[in-house]
Protein backbone atom coordinates (compact mmCIF):
# COMPACT_ATOMS: atom_id res chain seq x y z
CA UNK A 1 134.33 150.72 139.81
CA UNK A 2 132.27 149.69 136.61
CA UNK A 3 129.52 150.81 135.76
CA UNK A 4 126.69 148.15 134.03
CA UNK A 5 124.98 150.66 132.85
CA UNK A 6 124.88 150.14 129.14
CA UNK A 7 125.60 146.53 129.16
CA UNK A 8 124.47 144.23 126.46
CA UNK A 9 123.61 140.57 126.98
CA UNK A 10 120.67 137.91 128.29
CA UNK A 11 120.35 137.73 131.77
CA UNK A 12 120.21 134.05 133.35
CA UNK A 13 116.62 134.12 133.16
CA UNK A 14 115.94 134.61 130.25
CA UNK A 15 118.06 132.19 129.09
CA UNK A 16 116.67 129.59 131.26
CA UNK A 17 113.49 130.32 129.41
CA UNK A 18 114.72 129.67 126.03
CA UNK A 19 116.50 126.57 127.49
CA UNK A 20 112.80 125.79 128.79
CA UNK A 21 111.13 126.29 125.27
CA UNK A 22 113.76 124.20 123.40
CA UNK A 23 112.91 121.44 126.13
CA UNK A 24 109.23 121.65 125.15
CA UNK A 25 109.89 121.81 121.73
CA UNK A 26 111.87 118.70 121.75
CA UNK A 27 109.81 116.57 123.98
CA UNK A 28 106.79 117.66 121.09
CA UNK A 29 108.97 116.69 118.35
CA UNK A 30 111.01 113.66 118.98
CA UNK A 31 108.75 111.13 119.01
CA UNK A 32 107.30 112.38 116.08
CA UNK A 33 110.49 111.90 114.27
CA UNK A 34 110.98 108.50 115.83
CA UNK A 35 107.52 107.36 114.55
CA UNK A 36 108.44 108.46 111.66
CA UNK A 37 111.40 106.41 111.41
CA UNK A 38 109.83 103.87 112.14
CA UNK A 39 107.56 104.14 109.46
CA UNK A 40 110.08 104.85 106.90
CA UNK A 41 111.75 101.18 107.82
CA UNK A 42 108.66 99.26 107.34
CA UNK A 43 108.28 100.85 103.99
CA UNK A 44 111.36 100.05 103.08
CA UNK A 45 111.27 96.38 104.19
CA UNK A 46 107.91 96.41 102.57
CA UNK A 47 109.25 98.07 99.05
CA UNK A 48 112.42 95.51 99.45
CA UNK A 49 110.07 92.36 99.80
CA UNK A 50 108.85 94.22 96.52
CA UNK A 51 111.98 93.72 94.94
CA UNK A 52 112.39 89.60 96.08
CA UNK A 53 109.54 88.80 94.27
CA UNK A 54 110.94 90.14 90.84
CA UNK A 55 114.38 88.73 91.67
CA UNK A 56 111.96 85.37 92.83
CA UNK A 57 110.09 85.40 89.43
CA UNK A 58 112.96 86.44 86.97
CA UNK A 59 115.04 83.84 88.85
CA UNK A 60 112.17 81.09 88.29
CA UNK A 61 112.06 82.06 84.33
CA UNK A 62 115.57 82.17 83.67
CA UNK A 63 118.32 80.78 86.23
CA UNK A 64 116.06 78.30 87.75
CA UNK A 65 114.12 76.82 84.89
CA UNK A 66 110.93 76.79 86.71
CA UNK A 67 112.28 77.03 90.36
CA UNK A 68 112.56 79.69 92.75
CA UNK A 69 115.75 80.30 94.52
CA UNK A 70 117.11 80.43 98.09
CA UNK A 71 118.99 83.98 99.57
CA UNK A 72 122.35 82.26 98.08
CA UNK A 73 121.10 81.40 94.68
CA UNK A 74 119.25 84.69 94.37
CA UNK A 75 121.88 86.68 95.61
CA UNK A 76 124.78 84.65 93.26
CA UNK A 77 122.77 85.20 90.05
CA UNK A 78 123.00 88.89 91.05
CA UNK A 79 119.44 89.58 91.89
CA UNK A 80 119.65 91.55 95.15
CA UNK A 81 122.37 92.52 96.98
CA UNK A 82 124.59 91.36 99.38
CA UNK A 83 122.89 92.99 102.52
CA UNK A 84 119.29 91.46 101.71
CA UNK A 85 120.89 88.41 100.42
CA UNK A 86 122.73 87.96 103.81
CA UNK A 87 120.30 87.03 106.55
CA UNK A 88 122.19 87.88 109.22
CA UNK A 89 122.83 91.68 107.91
CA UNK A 90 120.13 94.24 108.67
CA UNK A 91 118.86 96.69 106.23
CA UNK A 92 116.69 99.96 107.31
CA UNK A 93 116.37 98.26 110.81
CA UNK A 94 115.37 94.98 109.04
CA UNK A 95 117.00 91.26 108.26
CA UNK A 96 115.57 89.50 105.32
CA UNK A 97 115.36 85.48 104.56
CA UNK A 98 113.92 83.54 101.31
CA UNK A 99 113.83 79.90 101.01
CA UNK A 100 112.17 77.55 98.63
CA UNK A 101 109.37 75.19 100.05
CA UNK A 102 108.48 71.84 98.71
CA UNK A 103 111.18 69.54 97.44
CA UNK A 104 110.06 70.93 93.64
CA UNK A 105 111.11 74.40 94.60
CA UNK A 106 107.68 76.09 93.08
CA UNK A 107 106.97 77.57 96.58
CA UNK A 108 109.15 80.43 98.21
CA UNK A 109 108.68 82.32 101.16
CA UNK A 110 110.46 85.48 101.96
CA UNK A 111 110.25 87.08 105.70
CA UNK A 112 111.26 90.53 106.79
CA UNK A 113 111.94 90.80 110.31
CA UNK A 114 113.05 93.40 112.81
CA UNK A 115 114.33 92.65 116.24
CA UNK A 116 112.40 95.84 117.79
CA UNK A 117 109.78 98.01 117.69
CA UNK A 118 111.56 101.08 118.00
CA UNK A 119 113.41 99.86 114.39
CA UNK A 120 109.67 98.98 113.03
CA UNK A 121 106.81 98.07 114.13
CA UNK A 122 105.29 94.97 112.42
CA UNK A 123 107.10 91.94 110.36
CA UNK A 124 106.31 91.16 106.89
CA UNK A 125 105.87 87.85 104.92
CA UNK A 126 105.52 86.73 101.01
CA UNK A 127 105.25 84.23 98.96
CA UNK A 128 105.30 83.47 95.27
CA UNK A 129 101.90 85.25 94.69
CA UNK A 130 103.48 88.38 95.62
CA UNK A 131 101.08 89.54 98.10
CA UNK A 132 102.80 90.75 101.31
CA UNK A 133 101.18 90.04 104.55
CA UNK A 134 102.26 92.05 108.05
CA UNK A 135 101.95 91.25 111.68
CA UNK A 136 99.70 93.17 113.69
CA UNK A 137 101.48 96.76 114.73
CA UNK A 138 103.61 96.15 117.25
CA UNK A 139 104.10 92.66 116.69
CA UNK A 140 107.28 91.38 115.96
CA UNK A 141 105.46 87.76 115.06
CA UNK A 142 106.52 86.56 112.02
CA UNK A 143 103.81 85.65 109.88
CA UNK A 144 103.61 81.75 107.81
CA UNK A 145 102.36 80.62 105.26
CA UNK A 146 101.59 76.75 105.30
CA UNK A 147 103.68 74.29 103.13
CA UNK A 148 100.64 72.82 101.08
CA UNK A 149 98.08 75.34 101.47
CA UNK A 150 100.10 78.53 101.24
CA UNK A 151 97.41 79.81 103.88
CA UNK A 152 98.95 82.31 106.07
CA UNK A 153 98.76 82.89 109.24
CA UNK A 154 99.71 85.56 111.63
CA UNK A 155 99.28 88.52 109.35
CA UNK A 156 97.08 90.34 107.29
CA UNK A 157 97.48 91.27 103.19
CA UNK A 158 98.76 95.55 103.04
CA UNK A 159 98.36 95.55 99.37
């Protein structure tokens, strides 16, 4: 017969507890670290959209002469990269678009846009004056800017 006298280990108890704790923990951290993920995307959408407007404006004074480019025409002249210059690829959560406007091609807009909240929460717009307007948080409306007025709509400036 043995004897447990002596017998090292955690009973089922108490390792029920620290299965417990961990459980709190987790539910108290996760959607901290989702928010924050979510957060990080929108910056970098925000910080890419950043980066279009150079690639718009160098394009415009050198490539273009005096016109801003399309995703292709930015993206062939080497001026972003494949995955922002393909609209149908998604960076950080994020799938971005620019097109000219106006059959002079002095007008661009450029759009950031996420397919869900949990990805990011708003979607961003610019446009040649390189100010970049979001939807309201979680609101996956895109906003516009109008053809002749360059007004825009739907969103509000975040520089």
């Amino acid at each position: 017969m043995q004897k447990n006298k002596g017998q090292k280990g955690f009973s089922l108890i108490e390792l029920l507890i620290v299965v417990a704790i961990i459980g709190i923990i987790a539910a108290i951290a996760i959607p901290n670290l989702l928010a924050s993920r979510k957060a990080a995307n929108e910056s970098s959408a925000i910080g890419t959209l950043r980066t279009v407007v150079s690639a718009e404006s160098t394009y415009q004074s050198t490539v273009g002469a005096g016109q801003y480019g399309a995703s292709a025409d930015l993206k062939t002249a080497k001026l972003i990269d494949d995955v922002v210059g393909d609209p149908t690829k998604e960076k950080s959560g994020y799938k971005f678009t620019m097109s000219t406007v106006g059959t002079d091609k002095t007008m661009f807009d450029a759009t950031a846009v996420t397919d869900s909240t949990s990805k990011g929460g708003r979607s961003f717009l610019t446009t040649e004056a390189g100010v970049i307007y979001g939807s309201a948080s979680g609101t996956l409306t895109v906003p516009a800017a109008d053809a002749t007025t360059r007004a825009v709509t739907g969103g509000n400036p975040i520089q």
